[in-house]
Protein backbone atom coordinates (compact mmCIF):
# COMPACT_ATOMS: atom_id res chain seq x y z
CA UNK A 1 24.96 103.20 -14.99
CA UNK A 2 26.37 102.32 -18.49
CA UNK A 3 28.48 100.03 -17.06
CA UNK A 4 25.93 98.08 -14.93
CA UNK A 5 23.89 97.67 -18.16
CA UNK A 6 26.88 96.57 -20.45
CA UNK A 7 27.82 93.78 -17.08
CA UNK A 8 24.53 93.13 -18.16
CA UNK A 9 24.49 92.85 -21.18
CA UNK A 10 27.51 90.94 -20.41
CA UNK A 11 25.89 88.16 -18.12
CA UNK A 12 23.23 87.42 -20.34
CA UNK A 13 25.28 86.80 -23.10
CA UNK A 14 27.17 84.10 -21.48
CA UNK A 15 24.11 82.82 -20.03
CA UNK A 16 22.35 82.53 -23.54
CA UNK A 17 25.63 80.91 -25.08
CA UNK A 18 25.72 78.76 -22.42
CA UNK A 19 21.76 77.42 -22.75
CA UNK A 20 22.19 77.37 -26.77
CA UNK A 21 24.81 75.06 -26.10
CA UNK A 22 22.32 72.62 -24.12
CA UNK A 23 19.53 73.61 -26.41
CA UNK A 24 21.70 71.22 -28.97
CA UNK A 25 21.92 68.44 -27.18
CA UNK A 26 18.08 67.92 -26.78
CA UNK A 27 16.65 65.16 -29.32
CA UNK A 28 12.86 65.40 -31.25
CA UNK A 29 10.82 62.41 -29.51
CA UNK A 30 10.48 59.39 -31.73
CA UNK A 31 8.57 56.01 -31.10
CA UNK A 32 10.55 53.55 -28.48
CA UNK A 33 11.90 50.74 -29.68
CA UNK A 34 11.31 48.64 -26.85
CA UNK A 35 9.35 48.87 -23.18
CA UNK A 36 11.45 51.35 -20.62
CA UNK A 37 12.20 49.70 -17.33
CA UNK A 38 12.56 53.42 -15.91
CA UNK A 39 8.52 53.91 -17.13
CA UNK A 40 6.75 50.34 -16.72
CA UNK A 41 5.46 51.48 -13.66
CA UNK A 42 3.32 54.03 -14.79
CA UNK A 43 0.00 52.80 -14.79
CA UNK A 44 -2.05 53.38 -17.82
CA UNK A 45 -1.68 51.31 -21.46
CA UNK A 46 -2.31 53.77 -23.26
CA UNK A 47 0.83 56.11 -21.99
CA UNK A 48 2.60 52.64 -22.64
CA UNK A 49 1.40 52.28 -26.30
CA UNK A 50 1.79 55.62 -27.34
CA UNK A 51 5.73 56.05 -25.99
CA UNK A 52 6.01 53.11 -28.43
CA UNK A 53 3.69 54.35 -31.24
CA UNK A 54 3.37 58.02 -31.14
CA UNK A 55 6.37 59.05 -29.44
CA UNK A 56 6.70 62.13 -31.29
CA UNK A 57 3.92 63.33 -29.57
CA UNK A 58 5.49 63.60 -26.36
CA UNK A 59 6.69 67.41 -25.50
CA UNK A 60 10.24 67.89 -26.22
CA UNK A 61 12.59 68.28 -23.19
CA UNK A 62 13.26 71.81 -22.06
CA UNK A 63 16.49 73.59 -21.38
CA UNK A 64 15.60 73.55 -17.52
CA UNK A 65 15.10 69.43 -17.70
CA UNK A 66 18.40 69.01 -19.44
CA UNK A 67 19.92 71.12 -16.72
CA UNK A 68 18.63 68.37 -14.42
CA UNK A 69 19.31 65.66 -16.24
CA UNK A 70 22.93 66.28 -16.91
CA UNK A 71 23.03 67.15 -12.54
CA UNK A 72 21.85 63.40 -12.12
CA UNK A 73 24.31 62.00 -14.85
CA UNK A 74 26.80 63.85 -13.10
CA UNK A 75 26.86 62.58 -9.93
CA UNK A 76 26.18 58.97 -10.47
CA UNK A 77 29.80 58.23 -10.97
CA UNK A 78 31.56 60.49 -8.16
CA UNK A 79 28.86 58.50 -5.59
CA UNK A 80 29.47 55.24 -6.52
CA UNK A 81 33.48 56.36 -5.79
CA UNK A 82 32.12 57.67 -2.83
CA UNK A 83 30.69 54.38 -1.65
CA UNK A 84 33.77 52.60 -2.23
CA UNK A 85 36.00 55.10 -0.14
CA UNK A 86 33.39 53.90 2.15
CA UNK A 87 34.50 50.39 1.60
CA UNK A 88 31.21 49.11 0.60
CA UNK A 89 31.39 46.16 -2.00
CA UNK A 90 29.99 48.50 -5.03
CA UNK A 91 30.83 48.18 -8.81
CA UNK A 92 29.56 49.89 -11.96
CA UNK A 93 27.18 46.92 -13.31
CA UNK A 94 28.82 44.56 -15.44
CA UNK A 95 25.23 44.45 -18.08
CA UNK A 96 24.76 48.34 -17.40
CA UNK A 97 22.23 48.17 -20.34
CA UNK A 98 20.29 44.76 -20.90
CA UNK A 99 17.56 43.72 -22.77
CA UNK A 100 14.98 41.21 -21.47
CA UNK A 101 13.61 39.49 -24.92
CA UNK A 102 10.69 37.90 -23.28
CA UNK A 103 9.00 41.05 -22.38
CA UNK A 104 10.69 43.49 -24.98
CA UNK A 105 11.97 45.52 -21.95
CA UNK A 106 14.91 47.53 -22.14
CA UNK A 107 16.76 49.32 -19.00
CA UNK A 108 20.03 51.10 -17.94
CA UNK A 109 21.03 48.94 -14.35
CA UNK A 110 23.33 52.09 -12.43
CA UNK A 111 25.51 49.67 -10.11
CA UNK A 112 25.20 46.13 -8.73
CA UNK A 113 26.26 45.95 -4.79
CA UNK A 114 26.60 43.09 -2.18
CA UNK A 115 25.61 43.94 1.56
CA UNK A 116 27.07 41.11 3.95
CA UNK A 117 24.36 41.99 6.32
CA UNK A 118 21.39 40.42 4.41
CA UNK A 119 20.93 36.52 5.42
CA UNK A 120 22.60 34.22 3.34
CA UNK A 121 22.44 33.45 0.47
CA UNK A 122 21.60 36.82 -0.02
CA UNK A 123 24.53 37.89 1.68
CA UNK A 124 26.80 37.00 -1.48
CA UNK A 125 24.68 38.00 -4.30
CA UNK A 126 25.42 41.14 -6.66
CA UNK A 127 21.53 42.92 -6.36
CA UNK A 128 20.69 46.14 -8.58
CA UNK A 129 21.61 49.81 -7.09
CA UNK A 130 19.33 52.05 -8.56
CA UNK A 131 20.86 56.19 -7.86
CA UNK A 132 18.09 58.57 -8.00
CA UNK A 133 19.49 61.98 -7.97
CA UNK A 134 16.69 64.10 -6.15
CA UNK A 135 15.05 67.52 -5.17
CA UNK A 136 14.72 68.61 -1.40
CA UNK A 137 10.79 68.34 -2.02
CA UNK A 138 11.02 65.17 -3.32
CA UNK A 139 13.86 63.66 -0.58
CA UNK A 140 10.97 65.13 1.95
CA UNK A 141 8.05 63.34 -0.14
CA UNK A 142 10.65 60.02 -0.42
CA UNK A 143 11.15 60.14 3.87
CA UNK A 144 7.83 60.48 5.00
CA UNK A 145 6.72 57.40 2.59
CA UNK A 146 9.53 55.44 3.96
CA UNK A 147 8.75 56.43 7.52
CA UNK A 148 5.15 55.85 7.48
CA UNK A 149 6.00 52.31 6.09
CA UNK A 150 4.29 53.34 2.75
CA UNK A 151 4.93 52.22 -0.99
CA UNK A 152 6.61 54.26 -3.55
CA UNK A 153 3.66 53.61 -5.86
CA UNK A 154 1.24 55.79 -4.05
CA UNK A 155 3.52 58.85 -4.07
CA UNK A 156 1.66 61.65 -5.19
CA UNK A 157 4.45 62.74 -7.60
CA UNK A 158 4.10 60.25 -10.74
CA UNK A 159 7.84 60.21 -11.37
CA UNK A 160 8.38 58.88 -8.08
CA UNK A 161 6.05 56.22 -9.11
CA UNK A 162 7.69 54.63 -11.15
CA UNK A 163 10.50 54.06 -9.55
CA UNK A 164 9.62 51.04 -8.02
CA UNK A 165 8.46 49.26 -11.29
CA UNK A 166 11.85 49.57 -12.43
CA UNK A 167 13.72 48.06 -9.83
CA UNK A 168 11.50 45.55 -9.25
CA UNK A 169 12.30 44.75 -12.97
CA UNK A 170 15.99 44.46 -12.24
CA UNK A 171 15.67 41.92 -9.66
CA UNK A 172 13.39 39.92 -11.65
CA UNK A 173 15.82 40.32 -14.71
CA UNK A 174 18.81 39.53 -12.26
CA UNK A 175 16.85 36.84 -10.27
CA UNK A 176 17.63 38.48 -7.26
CA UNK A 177 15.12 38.88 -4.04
CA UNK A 178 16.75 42.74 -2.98
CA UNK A 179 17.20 45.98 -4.81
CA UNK A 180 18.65 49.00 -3.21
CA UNK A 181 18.15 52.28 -4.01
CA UNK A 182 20.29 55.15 -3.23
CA UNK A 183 18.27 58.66 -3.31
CA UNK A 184 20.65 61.61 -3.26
CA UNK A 185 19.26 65.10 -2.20
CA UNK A 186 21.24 67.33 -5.15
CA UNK A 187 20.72 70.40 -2.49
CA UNK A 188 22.53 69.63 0.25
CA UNK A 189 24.27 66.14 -0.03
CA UNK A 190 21.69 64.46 2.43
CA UNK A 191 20.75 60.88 1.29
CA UNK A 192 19.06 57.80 1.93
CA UNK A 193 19.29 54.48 1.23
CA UNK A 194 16.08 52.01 1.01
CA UNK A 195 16.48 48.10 0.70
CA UNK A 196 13.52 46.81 -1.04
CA UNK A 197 12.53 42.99 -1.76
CA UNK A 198 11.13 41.45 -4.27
CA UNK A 199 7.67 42.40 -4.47
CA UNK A 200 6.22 39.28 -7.01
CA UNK A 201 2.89 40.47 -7.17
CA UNK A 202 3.56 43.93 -8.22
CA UNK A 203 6.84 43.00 -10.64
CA UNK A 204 4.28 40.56 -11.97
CA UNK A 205 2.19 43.58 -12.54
CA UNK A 206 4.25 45.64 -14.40
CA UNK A 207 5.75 42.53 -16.78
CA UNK A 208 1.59 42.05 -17.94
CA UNK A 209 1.85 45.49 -18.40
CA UNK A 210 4.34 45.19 -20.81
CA UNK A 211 3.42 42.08 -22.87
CA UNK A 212 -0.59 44.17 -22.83
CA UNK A 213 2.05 46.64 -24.65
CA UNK A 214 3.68 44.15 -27.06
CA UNK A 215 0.19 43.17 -28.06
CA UNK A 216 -1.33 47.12 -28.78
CA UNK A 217 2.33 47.38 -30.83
CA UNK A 218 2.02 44.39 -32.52
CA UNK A 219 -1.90 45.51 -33.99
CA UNK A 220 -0.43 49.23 -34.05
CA UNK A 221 -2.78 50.28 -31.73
CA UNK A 222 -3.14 52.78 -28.75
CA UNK A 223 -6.04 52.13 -26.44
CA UNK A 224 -8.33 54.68 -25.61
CA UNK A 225 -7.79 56.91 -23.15
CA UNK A 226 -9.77 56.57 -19.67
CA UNK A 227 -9.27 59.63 -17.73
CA UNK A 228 -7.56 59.96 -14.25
CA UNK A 229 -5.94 61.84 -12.14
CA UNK A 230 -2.43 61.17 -13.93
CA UNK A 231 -3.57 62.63 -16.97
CA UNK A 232 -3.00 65.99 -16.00
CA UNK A 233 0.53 64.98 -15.69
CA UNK A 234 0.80 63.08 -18.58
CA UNK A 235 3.13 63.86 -21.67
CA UNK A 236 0.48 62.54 -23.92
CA UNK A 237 -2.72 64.14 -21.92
CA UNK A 238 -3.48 66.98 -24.61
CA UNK A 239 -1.66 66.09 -27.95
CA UNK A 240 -2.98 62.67 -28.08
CA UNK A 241 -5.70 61.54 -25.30
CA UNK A 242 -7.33 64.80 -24.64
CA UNK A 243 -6.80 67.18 -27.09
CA UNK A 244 -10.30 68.73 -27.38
CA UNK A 245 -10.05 69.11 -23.70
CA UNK A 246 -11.52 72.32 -22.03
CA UNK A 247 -8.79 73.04 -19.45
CA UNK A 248 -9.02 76.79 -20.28
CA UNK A 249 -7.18 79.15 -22.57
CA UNK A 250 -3.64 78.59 -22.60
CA UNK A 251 -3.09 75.43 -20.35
CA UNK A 252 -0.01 74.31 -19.93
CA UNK A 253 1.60 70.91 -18.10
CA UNK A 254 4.54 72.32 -16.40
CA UNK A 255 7.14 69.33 -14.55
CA UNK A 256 9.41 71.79 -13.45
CA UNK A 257 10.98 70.79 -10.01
CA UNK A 258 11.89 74.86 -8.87
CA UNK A 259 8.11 75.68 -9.86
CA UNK A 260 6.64 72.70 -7.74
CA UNK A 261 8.87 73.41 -5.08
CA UNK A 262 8.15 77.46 -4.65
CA UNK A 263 4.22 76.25 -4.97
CA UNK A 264 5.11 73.44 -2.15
CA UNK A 265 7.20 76.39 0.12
CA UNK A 266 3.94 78.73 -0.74
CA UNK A 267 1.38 76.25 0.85
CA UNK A 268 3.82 75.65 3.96
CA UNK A 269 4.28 79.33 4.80
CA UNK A 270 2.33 81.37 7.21
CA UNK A 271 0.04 83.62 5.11
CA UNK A 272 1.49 86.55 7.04
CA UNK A 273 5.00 85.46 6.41
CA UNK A 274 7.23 87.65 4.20
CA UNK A 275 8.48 85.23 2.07
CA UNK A 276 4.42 83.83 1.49
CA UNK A 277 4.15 87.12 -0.33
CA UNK A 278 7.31 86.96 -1.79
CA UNK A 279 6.95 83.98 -3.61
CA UNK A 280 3.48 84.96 -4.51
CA UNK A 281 4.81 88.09 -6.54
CA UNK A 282 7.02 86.11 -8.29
CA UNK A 283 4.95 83.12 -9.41
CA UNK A 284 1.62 84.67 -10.06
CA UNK A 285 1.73 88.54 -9.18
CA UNK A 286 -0.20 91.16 -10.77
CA UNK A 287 -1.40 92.79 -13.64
CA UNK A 288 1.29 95.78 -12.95
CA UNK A 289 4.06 93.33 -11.40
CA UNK A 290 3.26 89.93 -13.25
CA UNK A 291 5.10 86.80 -11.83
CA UNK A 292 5.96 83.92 -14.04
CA UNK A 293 2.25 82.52 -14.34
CA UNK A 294 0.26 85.59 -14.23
CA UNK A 295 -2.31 85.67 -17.11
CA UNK A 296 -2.07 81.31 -17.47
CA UNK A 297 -4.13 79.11 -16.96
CA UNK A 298 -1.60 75.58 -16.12
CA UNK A 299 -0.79 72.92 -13.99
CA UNK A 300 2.51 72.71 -12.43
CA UNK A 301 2.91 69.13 -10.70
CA UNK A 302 0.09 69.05 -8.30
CA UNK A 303 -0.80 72.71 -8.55
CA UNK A 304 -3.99 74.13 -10.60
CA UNK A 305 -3.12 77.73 -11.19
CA UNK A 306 -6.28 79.40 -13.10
CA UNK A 307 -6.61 82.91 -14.98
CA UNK A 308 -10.18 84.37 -14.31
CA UNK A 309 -10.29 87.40 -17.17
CA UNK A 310 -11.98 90.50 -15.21
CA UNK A 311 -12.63 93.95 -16.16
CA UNK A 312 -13.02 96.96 -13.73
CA UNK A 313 -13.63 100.17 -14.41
CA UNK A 314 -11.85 103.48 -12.84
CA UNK A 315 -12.24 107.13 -13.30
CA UNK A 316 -14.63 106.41 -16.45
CA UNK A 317 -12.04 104.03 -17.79
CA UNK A 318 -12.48 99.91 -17.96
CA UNK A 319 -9.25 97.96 -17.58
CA UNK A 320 -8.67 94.28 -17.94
CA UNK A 321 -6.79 91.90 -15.14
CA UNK A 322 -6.77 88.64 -15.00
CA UNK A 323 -7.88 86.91 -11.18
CA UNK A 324 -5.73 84.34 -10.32
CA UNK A 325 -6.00 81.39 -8.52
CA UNK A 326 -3.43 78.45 -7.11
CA UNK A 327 -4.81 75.37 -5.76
CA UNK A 328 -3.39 71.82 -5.01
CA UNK A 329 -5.02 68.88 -7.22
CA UNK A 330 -3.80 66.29 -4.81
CA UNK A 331 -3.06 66.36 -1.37
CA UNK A 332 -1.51 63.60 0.96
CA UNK A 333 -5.18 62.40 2.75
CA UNK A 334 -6.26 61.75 -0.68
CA UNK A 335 -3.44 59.66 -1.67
CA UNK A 336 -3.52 57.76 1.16
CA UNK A 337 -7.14 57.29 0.72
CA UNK A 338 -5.95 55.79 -3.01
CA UNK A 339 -6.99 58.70 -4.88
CA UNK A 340 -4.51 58.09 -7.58
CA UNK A 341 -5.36 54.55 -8.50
């Protein structure tokens, strides 16, 4: 037994040197200099003023999201090798990062490619090839759009949403009518490509977008905030928009990919499956077990999980539990129906 607990001891040791180590690597947010190509396509001017004005209100990145980030980082390189084994005509972009002085728009272009199947003279031009390192629920999410002939822009996710407004920005930028983008499922290798072309109206969009955000800079201010469905994933939704906001004691905005993925598994499974329980033991639980989000009240992605305080009383004695609930804010009907915009 001592020597399972000093393994232990051991383990977590290395693990907590190991997340220190990350822990340094993560920056305080500060104001943007310029527009992000990677975040024109989210849809609200305020979010756009404030990432130039207030940035410091914007949550600072956890451990877990550097963990990501540095996956996606990663494996940009080794796939773009792995394309060119393939003998596709692929090359690390000669303006990787470019600035576009009309619009104040700043961006980070992955690769450029040329695919001798488009009609000419597309055939010979160098378009933008956009890597998106992604989670199994997300590749799923990314699929079914594709398949059902759907836009990127109504994804329920909002990072997936703005995906498109940066690549449409890259062709525009380029002068280019195609973009490709190359999503990579981190999981199991899977991928997909999707060609995209030029969308006018909807790159058109996003540059008003910006120059409505050149404008609030230039008078240093952040429009008011109207409230949608985005804001409750929104960096800005309590420390700046909303912060009087009565979402509950102990609200929290949680982006975490494993968390929206064990919710997502949860509302798949058979209630009478094993793992249905499983998974609700280790998220929520119980007042003598509690799971991760037992006793807090948050929203993780497009899950509402609420903490009810209750009291009961047993054998003359009155105990307090909390009665928890986990429901979805946004499902795929309402999406389609154009919830979100």
């Amino acid at each position: 037994m001592m020597e399972e607990q000093l393994i232990l001891k051991v383990e977590e040791s290395l693990t907590g040197q190991l997340n220190a180590f990350i822990e340094t690597g993560i920056t305080n947010k500060i104001s943007r200099g310029h527009n992000n190509a990677g975040d024109i396509g989210f849809e609200c001017d305020t979010y756009q003023a404030a990432c130039r004005l207030k940035g410091e209100l914007k949550p600072r990145s956890t451990v877990f999201q550097q963990k990501i980030f540095r996956v996606g980082n990663l494996l940009e390189r080794p796939n773009i090798r792995w394309l060119q084994d393939a003998e596709f005509n692929i090359r690390e972009a000669n303006q990787k990062r470019f600035f576009w002085k009309a619009f104040d728009i700043s961006g980070y272009i992955d690769a450029d490619i040329k695919i001798p199947s488009l009609p000419p003279p597309d055939n010979n031009e160098w378009i933008p090839w956009e890597h998106k390192t992604i989670s199994p629920n997300g590749m799923r999410a990314v699929r079914k759009i594709k398949a059902e002939g759907g836009s990127l822009t109504k994804a329920d996710q909002p990072w997936i949403r703005k995906y498109p407004g940066q690549l449409e920005t890259y062709k525009l930028f380029k002068n280019v009518e195609w973009g490709l983008w190359f999503f990579f499922e981190k999981t199991t290798g899977d991928f997909l490509f999707w060609l995209s072309k030029l969308d006018y109206d909807y790159a058109e969009t996003c540059l008003k977008r910006a120059e409505r955000a050149n404008n609030n800079v230039a008078k240093n201010t952040v429009p008011d905030p109207v409230y949608c469905d985005l804001c409750k994933r929104c960096d800005f939704a309590l420390t700046l928009c909303f912060p009087d906001k009565d979402f509950g004691p102990g609200f929290d905005i949680s982006f975490d990919e494993w968390d929206i993925e064990q919710f997502d598994r949860y509302h798949e499974l058979d209630p009478r499956a094993k793992e249905h329980a499983a998974i609700w033991n280790s998220m929520i639980g119980n007042s003598g077990s509690p799971g991760k989000f037992y006793g807090r009240n948050a929203i993780v992605g497009d899950y509402l999980i609420e903490a009810k305080p209750q009291t009961r009383t047993f054998n003359g004695k009155e105990s307090s539990f909390f009665r928890m609930s986990v429901n979805r804010l946004v499902t795929p009907e309402t999406a389609a129906e154009g919830f979100l915009d």
